[in-house]
Protein backbone atom coordinates (compact mmCIF):
# COMPACT_ATOMS: atom_id res chain seq x y z
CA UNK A 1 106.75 28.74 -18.65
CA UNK A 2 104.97 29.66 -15.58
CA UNK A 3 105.24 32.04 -13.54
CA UNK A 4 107.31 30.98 -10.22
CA UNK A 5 109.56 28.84 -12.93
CA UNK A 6 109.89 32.27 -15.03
CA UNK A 7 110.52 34.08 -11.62
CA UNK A 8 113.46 31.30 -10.70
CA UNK A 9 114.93 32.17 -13.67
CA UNK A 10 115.82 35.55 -13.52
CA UNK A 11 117.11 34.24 -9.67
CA UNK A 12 119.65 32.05 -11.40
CA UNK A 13 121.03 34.38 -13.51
CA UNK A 14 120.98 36.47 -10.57
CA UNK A 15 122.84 34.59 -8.87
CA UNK A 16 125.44 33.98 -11.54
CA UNK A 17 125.88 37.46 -12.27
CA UNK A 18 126.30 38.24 -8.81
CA UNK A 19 128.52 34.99 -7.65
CA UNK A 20 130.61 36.35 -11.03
CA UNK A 21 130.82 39.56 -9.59
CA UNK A 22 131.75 38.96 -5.71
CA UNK A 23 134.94 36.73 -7.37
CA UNK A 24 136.22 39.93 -9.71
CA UNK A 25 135.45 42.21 -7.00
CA UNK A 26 137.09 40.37 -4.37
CA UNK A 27 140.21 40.42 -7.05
CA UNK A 28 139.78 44.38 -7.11
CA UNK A 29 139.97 44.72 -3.67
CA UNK A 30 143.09 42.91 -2.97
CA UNK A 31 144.62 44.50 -6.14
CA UNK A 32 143.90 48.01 -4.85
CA UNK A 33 142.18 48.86 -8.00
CA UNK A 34 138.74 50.38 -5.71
CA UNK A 35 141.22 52.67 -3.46
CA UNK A 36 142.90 53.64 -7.29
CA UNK A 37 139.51 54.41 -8.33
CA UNK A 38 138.40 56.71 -5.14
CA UNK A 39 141.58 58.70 -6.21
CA UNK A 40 140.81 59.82 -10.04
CA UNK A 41 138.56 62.24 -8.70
CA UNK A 42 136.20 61.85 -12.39
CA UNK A 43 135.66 59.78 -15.02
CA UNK A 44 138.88 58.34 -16.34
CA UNK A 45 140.47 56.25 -19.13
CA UNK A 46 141.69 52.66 -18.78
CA UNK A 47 145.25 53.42 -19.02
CA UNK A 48 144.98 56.48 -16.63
CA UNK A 49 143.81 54.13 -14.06
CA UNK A 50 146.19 51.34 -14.63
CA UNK A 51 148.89 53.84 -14.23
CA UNK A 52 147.38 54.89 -10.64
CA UNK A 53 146.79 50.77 -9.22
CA UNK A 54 149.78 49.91 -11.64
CA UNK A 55 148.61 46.83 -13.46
CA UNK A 56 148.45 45.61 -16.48
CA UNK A 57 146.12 47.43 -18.49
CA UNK A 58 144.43 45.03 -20.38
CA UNK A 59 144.00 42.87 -17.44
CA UNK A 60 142.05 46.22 -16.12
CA UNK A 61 139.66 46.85 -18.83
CA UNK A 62 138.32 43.42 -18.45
CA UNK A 63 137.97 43.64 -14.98
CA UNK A 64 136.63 47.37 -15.53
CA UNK A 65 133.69 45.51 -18.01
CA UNK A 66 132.71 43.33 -15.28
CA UNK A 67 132.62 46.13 -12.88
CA UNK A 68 130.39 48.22 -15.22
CA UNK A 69 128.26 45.27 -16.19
CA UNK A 70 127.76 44.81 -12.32
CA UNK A 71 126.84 48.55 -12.05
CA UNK A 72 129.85 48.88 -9.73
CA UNK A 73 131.55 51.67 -11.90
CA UNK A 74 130.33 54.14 -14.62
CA UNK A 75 130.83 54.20 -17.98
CA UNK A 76 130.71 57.70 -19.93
CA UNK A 77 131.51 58.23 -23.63
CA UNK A 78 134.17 61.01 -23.62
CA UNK A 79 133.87 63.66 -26.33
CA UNK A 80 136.31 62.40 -28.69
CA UNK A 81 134.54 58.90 -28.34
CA UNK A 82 137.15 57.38 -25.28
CA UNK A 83 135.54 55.25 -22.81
CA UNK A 84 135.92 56.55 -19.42
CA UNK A 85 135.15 54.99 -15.95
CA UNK A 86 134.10 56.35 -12.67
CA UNK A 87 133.38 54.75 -9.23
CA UNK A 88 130.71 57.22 -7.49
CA UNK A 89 131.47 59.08 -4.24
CA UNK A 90 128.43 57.61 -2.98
CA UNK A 91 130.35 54.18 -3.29
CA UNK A 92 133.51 55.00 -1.69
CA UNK A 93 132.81 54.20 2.07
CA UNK A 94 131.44 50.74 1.12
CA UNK A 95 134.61 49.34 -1.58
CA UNK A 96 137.60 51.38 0.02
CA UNK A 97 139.39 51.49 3.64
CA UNK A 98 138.26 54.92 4.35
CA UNK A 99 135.08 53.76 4.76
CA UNK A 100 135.75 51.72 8.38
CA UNK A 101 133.11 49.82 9.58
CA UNK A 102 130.87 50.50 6.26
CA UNK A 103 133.39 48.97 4.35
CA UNK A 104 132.10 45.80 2.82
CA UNK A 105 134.22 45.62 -0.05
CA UNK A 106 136.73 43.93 2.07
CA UNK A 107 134.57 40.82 2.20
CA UNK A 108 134.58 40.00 -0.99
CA UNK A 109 137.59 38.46 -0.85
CA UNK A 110 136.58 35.74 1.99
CA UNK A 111 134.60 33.33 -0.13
CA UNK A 112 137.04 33.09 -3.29
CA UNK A 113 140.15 32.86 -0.55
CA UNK A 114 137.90 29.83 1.49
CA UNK A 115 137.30 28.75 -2.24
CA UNK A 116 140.77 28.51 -2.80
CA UNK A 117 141.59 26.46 0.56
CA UNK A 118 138.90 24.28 1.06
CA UNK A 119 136.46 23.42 -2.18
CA UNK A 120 137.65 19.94 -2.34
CA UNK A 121 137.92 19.10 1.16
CA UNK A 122 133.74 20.19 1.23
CA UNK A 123 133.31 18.18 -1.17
CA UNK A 124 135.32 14.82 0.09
CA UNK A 125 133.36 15.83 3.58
CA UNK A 126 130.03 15.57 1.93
CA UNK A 127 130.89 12.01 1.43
CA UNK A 128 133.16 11.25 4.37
CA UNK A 129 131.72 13.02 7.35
CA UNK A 130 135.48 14.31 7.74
CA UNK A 131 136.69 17.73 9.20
CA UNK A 132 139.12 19.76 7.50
CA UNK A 133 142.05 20.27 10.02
CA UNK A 134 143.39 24.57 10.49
CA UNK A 135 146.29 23.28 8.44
CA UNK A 136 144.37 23.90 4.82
CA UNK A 137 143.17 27.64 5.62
CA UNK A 138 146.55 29.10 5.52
CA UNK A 139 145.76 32.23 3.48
CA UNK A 140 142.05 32.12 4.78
CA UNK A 141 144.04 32.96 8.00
CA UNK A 142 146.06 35.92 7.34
CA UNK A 143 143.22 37.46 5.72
CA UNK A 144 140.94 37.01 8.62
CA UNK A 145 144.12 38.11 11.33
CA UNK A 146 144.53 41.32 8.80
CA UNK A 147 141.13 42.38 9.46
CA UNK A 148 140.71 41.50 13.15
CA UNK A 149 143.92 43.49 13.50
CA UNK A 150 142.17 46.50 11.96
CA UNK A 151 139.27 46.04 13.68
CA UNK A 152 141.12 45.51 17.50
CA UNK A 153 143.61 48.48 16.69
CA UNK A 154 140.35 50.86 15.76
CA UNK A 155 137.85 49.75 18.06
CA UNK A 156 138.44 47.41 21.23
CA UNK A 157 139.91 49.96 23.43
CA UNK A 158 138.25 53.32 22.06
CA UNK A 159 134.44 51.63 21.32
CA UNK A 160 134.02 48.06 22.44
CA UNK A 161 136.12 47.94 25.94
CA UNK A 162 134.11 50.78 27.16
CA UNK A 163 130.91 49.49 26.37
CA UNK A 164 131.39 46.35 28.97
CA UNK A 165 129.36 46.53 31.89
CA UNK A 166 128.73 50.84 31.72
CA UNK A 167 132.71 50.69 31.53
CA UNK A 168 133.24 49.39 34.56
CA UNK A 169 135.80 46.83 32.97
CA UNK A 170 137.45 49.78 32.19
CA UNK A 171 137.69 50.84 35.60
CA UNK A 172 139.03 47.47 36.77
CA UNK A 173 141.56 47.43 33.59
CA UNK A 174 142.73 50.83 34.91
CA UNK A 175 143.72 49.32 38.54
CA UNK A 176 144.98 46.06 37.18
CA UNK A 177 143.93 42.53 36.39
CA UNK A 178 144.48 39.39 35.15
CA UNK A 179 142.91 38.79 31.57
CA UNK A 180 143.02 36.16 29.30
CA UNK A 181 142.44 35.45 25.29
CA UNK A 182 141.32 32.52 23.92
CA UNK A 183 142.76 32.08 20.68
CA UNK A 184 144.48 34.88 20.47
CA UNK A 185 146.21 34.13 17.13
CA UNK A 186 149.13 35.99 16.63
CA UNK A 187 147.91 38.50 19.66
CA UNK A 188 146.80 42.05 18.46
CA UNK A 189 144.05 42.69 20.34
CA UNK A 190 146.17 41.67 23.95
CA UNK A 191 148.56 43.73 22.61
CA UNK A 192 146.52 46.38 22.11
CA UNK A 193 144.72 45.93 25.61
CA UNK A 194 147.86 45.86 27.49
CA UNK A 195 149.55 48.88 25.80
CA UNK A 196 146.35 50.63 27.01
CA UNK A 197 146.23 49.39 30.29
CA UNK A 198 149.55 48.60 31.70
CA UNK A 199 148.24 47.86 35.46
CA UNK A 200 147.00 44.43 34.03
CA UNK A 201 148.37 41.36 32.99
CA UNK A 202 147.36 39.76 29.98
CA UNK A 203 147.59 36.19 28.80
CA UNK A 204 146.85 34.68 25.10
CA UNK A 205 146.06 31.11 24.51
CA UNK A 206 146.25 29.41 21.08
CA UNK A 207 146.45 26.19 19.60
CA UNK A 208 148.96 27.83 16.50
CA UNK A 209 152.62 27.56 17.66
CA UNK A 210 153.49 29.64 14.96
CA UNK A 211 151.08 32.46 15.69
CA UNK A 212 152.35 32.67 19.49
CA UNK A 213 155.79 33.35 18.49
CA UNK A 214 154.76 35.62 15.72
CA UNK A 215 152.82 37.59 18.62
CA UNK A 216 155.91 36.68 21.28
CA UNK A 217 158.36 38.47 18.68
CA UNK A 218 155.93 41.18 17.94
CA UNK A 219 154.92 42.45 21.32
CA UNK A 220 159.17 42.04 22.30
CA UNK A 221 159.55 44.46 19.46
CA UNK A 222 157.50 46.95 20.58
CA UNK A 223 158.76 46.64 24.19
CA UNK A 224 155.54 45.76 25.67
CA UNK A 225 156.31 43.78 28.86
CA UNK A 226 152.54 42.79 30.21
CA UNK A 227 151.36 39.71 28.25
CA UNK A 228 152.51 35.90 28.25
CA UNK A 229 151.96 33.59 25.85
CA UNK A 230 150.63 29.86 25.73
CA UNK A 231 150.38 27.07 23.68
CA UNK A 232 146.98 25.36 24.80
CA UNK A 233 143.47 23.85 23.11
CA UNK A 234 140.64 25.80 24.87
CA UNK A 235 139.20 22.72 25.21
CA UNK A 236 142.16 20.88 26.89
CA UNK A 237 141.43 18.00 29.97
CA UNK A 238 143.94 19.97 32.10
CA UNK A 239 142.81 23.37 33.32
CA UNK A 240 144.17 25.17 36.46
CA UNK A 241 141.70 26.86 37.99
CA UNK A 242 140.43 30.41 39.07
CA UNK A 243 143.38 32.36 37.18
CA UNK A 244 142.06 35.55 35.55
CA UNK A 245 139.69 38.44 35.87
CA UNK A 246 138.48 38.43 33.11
CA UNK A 247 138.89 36.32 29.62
CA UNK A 248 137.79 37.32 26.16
CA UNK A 249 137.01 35.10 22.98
CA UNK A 250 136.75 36.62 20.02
CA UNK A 251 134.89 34.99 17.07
CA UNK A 252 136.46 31.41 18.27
CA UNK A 253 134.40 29.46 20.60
CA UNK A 254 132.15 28.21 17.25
CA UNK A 255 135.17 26.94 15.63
CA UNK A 256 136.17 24.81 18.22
CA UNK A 257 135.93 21.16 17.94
CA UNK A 258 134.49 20.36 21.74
CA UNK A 259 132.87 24.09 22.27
CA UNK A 260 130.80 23.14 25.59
CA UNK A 261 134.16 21.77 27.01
CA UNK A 262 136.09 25.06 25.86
CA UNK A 263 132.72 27.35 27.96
CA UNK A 264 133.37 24.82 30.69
CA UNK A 265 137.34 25.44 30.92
CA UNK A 266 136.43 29.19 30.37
CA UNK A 267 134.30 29.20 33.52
CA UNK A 268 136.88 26.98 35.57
CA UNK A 269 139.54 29.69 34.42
CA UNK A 270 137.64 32.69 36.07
CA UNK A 271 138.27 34.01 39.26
CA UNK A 272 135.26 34.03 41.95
CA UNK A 273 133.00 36.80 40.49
CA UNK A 274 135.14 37.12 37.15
CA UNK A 275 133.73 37.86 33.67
CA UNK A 276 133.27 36.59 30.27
CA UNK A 277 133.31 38.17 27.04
CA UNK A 278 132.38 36.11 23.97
CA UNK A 279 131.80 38.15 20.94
CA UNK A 280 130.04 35.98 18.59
CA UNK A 281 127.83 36.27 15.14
CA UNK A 282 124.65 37.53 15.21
CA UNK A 283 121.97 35.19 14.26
CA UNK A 284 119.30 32.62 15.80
CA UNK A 285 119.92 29.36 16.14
CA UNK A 286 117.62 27.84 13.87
CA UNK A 287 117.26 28.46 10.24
CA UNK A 288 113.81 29.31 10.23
CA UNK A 289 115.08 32.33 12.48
CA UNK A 290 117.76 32.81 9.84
CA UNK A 291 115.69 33.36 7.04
CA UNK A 292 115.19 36.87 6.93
CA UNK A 293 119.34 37.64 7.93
CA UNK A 294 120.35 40.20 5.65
CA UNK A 295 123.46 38.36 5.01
CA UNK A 296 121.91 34.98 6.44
CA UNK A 297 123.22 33.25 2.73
CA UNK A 298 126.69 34.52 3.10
CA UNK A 299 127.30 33.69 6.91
CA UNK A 300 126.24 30.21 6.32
CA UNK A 301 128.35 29.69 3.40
CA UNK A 302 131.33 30.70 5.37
CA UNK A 303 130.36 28.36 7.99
CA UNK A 304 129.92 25.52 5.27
CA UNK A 305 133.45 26.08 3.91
CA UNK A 306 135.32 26.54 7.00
CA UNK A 307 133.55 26.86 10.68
CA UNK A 308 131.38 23.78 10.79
CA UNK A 309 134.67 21.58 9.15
CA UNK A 310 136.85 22.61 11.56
CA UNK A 311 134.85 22.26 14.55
CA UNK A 312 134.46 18.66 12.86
CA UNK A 313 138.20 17.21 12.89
CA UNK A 314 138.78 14.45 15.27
CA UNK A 315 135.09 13.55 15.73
CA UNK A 316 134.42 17.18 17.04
CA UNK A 317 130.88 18.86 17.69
CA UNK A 318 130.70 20.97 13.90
CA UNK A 319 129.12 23.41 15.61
CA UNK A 320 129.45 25.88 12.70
CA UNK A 321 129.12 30.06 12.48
CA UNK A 322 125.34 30.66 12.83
CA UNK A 323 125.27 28.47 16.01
CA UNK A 324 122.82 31.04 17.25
CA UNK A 325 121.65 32.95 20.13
CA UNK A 326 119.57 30.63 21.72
CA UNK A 327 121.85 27.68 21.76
CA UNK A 328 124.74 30.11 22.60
CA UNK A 329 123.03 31.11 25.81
CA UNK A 330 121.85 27.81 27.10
CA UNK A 331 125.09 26.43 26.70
CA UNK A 332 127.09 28.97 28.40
CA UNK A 333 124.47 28.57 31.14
CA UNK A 334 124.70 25.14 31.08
CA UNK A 335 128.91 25.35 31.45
CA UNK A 336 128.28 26.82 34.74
CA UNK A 337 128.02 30.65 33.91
CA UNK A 338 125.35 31.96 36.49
CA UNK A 339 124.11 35.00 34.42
CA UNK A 340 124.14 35.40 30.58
CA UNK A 341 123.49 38.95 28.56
CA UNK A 342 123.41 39.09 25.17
CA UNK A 343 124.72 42.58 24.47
CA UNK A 344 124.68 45.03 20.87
CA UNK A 345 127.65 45.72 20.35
CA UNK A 346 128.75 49.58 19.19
CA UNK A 347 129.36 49.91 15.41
CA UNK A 348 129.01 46.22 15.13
CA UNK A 349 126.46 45.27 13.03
CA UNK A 350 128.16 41.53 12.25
CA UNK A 351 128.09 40.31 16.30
CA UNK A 352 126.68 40.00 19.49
CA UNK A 353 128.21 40.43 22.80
CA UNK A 354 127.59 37.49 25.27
CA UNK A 355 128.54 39.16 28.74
CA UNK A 356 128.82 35.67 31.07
CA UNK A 357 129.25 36.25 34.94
CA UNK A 358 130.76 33.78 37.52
């Protein structure tokens, strides 16, 4: 065997082991068995921790094996010969919610959940050319709205908000303003925006029926009187013009299905001198410039099993996830936006801010 056909076989067992391991972790996770573990305190027995995450124990072990096979948790021999398991200290801020931002465990559950919703819709599309509509991502979506929500509730107002312009959106939150979301989902991070700044008026747009009364009933029950919501595609032929301050879009322009029309509306939306906020993945926009992404395989795969079909449905663009900088910024240009600044973001590792004047 030579040598680069020796080396591509310890990748493909690699990969197994590891594509193995994402799956049981990702089961972990939303079992609660990590935050169990960062309780013990020390080594402990099977049945000790499948009291603590309550679950079945031999269901545990097995997962336990893979995790200690993976080098995820410790084994040690106890002195009368039990076997005992321990997840390091060290380990804790990356698998468990404590950790915040360095908590990457959480994503372990997004490619067995897209997995579950859209394998054979890839696979017809391979053949077909067809999107997959929102309508087959049900679970996909409350996992994703569960961790935006975390995210906007930790973060937009106390780290992100502030960061805009030397807070100087702050400053124009604080007097009051008219700001919009474009899908907005189920409406977290307006609510959280307008509960901070009650001198505004915020809107939220969505294509999700559904969501928007989940957010309408929400935001009612927590008596917060400052946001409206509508049903309407981003990308819709009928746009009223110069109504808001300033309009955010969190993660959502790539999904769309016409994107430049969507950064067109956006820019027809704003007021006279009004702002743009487009918080977007990180990454170049061609995969030579994607090679070397530290997470360049995982992003894409996402975008394979649920950004780039979506964006496809009804003969749309496909623009998919890793889009890229480059094309990001000439296309916002192109919709009209006079100035474009690609911004880090604060504790965001994941996305870049595109700050888009008017």
């Amino acid at each position: 065997m030579s040598g680069k056909a020796e080396a591509f076989t310890k990748k493909m067992v690699d990969i197994l082991n590891s594509g193995a391991l994402n799956l049981a972790m990702g089961i972990g996770y939303e079992a609660g068995l990590f935050e169990a573990l960062s309780r013990m305190g020390g080594p402990a027995s099977c049945a000790e921790i499948a009291a603590e995450s309550r679950v079945n124990e031999r269901y545990l072990l097995e997962w336990l094996s893979v995790m200690t096979c993976g080098e995820i948790v410790e084994f040690h021999a106890g002195s009368d010969g039990s076997e005992l398991f321990e997840l390091p200290q060290e380990y804790i801020p990356f698998l468990c919610q404590s950790g915040g931002n360095s908590n990457l465990g959480v994503y372990t559950q997004e490619i067995p959940l897209l997995t579950d919703c859209a394998r054979q819709g890839v696979l017809e599309g391979m053949k077909s050319g067809d999107g997959i509509p929102y309508e087959r991502y049900p679970k996909f979506y409350d996992f994703m709205e569960e961790l935006a929500d975390a995210k906007h509730r930790g973060v937009l107002v106390s780290t992100f908000l502030p960061s805009v312009m030397d807070g100087e959106m702050v400053r124009r939150l604080e007097k009051g303003i008219s700001v919009c979301d474009i899908g907005c989902a189920e409406g977290v991070a307006l609510e959280v925006m307008a509960e901070a700044f009650p001198q505004s008026l915020f809107t939220g747009t969505d294509i999700s029926e559904q969501s928007l009364e989940n957010g309408r009933k929400r935001v009612a029950g927590n008596g917060v009187t400052n946001i409206t919501f509508q049903l309407q595609d981003a990308a819709g032929d009928t746009v009223e013009p110069e109504q808001f301050d300033y309009i955010t879009a969190f993660d959502s322009i790539h999904d769309q299905t016409r994107p430049f029309k969507a950064l067109q509306n956006i820019h027809k939306l704003l007021k006279p001198g009004g702002v743009f906020s487009m918080i977007d993945i990180k990454a170049g926009s061609s995969i030579a410039g994607n090679v070397d992404h530290p997470m360049g395989s995982f992003l894409y795969t996402v975008s394979l099993m649920h950004c780039m079909p979506v964006g496809l449905v009804d003969g749309g663009t496909g623009l998919g996830m890793m889009w890229g900088r480059e094309k990001a910024v000439s296309m916002c240009k192109e919709a009209g936006f006079s100035r474009v600044a690609v911004v880090d973001i604060p504790e965001d590792g994941f996305n870049s801010h595109y700050l888009c004047f008017k």
